[in-house]
N, C-alpha and C. Protein backbone atom coordinates (compact mmCIF):
# COMPACT_ATOMS: atom_id res chain seq x y z
N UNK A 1 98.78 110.95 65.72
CA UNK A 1 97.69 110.42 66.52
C UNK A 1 98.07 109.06 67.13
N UNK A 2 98.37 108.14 66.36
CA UNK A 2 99.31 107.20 66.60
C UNK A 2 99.88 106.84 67.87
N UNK A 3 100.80 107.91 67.53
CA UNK A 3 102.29 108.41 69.14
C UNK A 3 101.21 108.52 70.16
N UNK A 4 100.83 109.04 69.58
CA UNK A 4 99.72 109.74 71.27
C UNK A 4 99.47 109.06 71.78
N UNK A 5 98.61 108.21 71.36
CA UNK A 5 98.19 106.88 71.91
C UNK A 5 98.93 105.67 72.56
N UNK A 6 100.09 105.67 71.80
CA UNK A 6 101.03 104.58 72.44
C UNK A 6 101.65 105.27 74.20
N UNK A 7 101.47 106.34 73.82
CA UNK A 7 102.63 107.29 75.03
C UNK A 7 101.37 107.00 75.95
N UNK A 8 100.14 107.28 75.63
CA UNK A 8 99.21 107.28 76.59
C UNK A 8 98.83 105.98 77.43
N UNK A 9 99.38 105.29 76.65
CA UNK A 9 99.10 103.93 77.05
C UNK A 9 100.56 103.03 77.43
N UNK A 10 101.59 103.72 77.20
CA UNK A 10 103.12 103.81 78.31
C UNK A 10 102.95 104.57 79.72
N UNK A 11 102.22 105.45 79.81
CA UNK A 11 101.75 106.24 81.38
C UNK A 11 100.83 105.69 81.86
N UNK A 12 100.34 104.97 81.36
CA UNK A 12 98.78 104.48 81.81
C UNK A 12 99.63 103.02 82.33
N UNK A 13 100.09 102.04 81.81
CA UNK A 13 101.08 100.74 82.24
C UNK A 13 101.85 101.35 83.46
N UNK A 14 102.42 102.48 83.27
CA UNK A 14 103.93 102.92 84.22
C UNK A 14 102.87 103.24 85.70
N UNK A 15 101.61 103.56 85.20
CA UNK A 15 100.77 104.20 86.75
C UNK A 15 100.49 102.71 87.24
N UNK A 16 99.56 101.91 86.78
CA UNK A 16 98.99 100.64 87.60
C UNK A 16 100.03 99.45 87.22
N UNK A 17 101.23 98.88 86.64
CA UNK A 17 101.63 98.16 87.09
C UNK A 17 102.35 97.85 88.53
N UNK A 18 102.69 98.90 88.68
CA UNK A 18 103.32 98.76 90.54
C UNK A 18 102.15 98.24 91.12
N UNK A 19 101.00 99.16 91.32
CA UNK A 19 99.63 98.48 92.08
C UNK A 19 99.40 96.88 91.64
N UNK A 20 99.67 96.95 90.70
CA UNK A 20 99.63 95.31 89.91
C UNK A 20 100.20 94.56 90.87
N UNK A 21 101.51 94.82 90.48
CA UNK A 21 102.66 94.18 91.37
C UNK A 21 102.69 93.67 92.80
N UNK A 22 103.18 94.96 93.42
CA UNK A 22 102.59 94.84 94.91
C UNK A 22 101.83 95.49 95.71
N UNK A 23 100.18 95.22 95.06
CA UNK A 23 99.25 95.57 95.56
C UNK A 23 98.78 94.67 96.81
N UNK A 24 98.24 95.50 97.89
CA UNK A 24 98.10 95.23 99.40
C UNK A 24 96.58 94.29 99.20
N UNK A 25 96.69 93.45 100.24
CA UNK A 25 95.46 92.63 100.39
C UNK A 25 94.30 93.47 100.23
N UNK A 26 92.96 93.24 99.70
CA UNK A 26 91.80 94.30 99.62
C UNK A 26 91.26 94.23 101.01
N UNK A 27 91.24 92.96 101.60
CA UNK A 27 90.96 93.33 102.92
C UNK A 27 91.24 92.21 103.86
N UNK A 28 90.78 92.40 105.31
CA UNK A 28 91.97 92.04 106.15
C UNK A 28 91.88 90.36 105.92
N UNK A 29 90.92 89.91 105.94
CA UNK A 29 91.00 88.48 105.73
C UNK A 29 92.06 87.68 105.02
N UNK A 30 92.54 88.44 103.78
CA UNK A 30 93.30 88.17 103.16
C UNK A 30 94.74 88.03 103.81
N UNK A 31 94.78 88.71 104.95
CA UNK A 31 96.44 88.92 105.65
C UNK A 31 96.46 87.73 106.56
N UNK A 32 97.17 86.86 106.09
CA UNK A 32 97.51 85.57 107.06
C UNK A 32 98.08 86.09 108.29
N UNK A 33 97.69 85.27 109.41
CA UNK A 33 98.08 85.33 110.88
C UNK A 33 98.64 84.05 111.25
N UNK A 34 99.76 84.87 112.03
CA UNK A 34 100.81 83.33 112.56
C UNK A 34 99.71 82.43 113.48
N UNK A 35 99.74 81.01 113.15
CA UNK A 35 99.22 80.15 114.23
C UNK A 35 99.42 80.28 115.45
N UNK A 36 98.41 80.44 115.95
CA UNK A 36 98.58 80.55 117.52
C UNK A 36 98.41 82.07 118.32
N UNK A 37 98.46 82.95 117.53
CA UNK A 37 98.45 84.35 117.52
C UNK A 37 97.79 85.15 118.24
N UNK A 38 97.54 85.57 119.32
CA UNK A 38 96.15 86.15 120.02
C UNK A 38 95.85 87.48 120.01
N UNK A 39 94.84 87.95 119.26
CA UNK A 39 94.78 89.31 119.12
C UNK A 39 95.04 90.04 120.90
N UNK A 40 95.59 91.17 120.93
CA UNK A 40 95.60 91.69 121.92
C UNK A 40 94.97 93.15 121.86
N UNK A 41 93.16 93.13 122.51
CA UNK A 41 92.95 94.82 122.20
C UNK A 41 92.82 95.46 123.20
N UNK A 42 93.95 94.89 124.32
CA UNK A 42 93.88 96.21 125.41
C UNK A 42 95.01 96.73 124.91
N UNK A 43 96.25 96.28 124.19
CA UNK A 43 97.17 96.85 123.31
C UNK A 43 96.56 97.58 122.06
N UNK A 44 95.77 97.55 121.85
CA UNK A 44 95.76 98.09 120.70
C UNK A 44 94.44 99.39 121.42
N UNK A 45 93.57 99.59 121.95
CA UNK A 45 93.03 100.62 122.69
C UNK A 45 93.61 101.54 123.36
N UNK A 46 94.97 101.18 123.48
CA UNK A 46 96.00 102.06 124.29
C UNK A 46 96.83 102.90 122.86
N UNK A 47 96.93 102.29 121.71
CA UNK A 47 97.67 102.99 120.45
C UNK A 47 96.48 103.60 120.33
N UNK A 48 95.29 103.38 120.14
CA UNK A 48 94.21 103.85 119.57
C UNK A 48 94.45 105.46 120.36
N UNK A 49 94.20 105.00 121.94
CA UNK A 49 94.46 106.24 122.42
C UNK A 49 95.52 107.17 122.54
N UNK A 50 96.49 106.62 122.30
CA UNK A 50 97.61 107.46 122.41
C UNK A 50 97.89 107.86 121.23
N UNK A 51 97.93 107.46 119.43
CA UNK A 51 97.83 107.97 118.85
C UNK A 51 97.03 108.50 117.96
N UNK A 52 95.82 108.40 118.57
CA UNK A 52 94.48 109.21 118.02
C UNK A 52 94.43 110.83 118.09
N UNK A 53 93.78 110.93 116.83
CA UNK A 53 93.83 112.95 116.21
C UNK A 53 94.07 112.52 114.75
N UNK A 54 94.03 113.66 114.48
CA UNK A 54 93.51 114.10 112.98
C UNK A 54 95.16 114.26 112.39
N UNK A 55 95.10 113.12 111.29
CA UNK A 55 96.41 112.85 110.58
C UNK A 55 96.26 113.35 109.26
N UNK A 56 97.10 114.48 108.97
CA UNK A 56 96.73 115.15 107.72
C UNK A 56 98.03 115.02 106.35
N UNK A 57 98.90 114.13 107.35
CA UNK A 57 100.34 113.90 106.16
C UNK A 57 99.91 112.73 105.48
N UNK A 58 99.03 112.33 105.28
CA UNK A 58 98.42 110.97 104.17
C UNK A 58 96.88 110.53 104.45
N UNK A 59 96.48 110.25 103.05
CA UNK A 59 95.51 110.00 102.74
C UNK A 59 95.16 108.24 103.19
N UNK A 60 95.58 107.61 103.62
CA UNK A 60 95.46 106.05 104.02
C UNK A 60 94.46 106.19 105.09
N UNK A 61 93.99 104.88 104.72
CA UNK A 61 92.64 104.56 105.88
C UNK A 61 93.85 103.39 106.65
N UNK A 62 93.54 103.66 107.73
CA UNK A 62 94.56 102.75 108.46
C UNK A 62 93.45 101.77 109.55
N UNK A 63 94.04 100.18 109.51
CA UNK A 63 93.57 98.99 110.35
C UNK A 63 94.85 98.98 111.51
N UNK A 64 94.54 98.64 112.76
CA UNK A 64 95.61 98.24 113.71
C UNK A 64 95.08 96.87 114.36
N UNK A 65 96.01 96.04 114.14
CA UNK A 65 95.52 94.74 114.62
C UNK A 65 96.66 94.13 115.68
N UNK A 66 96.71 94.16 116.85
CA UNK A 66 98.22 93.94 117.70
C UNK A 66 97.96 92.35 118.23
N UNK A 67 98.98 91.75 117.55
CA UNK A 67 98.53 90.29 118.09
C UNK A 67 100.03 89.94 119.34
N UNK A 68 99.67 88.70 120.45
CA UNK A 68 100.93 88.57 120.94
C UNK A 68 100.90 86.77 120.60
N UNK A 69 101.91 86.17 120.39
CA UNK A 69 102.22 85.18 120.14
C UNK A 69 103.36 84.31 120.99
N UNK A 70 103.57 82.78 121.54
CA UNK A 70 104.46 82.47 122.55
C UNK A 70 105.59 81.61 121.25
N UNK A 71 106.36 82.40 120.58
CA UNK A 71 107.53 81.86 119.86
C UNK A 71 108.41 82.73 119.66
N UNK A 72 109.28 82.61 119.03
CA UNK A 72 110.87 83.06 118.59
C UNK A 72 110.03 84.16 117.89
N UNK A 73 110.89 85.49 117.40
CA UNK A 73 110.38 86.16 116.64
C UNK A 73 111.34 85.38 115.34
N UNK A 74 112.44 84.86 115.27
CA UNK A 74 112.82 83.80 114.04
C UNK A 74 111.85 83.01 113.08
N UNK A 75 110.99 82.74 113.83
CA UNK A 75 109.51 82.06 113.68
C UNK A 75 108.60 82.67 113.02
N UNK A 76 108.45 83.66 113.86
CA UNK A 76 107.22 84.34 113.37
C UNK A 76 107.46 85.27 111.88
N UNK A 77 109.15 85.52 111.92
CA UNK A 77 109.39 86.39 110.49
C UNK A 77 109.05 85.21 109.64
N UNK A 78 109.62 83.96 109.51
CA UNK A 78 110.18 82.73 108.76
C UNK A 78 108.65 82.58 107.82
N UNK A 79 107.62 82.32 108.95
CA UNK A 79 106.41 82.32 108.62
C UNK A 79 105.95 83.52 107.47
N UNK A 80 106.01 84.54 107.71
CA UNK A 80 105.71 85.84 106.81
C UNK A 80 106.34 85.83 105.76
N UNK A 81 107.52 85.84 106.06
CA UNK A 81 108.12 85.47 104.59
C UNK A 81 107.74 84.30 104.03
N UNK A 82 107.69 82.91 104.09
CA UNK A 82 107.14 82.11 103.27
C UNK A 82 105.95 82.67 103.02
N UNK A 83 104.88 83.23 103.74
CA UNK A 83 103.72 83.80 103.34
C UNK A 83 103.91 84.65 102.27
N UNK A 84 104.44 85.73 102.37
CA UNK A 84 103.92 86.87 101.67
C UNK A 84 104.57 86.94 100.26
N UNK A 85 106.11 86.09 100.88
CA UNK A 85 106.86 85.94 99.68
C UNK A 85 107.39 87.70 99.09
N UNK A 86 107.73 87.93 99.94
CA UNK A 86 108.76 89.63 100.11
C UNK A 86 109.74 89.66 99.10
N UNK A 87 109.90 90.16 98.00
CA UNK A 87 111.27 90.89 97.07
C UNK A 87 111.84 91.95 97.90
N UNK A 88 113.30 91.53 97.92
CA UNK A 88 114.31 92.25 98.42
C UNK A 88 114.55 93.38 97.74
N UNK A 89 114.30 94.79 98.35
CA UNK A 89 114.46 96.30 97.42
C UNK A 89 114.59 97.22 99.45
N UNK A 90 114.76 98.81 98.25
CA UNK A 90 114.51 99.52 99.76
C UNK A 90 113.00 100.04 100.33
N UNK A 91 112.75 99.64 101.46
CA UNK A 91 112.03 99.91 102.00
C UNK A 91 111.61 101.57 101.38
N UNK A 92 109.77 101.74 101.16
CA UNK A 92 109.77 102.68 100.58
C UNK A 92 109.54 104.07 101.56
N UNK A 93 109.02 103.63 103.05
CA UNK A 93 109.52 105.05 103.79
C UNK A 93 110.78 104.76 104.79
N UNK A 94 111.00 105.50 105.45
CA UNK A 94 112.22 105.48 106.00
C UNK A 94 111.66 104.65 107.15
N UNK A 95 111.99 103.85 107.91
CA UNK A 95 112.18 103.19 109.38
C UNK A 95 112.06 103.94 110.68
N UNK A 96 112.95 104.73 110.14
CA UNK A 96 113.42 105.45 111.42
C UNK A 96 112.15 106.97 111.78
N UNK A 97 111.18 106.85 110.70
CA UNK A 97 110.14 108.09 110.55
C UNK A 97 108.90 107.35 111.06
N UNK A 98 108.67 106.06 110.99
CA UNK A 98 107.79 105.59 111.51
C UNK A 98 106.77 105.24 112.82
N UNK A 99 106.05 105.65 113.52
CA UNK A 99 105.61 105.21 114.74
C UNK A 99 105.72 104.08 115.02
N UNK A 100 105.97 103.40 116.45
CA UNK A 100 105.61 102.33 116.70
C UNK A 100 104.28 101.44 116.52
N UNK A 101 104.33 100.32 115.67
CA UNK A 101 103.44 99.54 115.33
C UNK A 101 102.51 99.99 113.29
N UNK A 102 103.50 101.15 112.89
CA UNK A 102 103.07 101.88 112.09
C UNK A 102 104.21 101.02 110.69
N UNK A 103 103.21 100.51 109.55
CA UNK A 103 104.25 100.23 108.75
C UNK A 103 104.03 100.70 107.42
């Protein structure tokens, strides 16, 4: 009875520490924006439209927020990374499978 319990509670750690880890902002407020940043939603009404329909390869509720900004993109990564503070590993979908503006 013992075992059981410990094992159950080794699967139960192994499921929510990743979410622990690097769990995503709960909501958008939380996602810092580079200074100066200007949302752009005639860019983003045009993804809306062009990739709008019924997405059945994942369960994610998806936000699109397209901002344009007048700096280096050197800048604007430099910024995110001090922000978010990113661990170096592999990216967990592929790059090259992704839509534009899709991460």
């Amino acid at each position: 009875m013992k075992g059981d319990w410990s094992r159950f509670s080794f699967f139960l750690m192994l499921f929510f520490l990743p979410m622990l880890i690097g769990a995503a902002p709960l909501n958008e407020e939380k996602i810092p924006v580079y200074p100066g940043a200007v949302r752009d939603q005639a860019a983003e009404e045009e993804r809306r439209q062009f990739y709008e329909g019924p997405r059945y390869d994942h369960w994610e509720l998806e936000t699109v927020r397209i901002y344009t900004v007048k700096a280096l993109v050197d800048d604007v990564c430099r910024f995110y990374i001090d922000q978010l503070k990113p661990k170096q590993g592999w990216p967990m979908k592929d790059p090259y499978d992704l839509a534009p503006g899709e991460v």
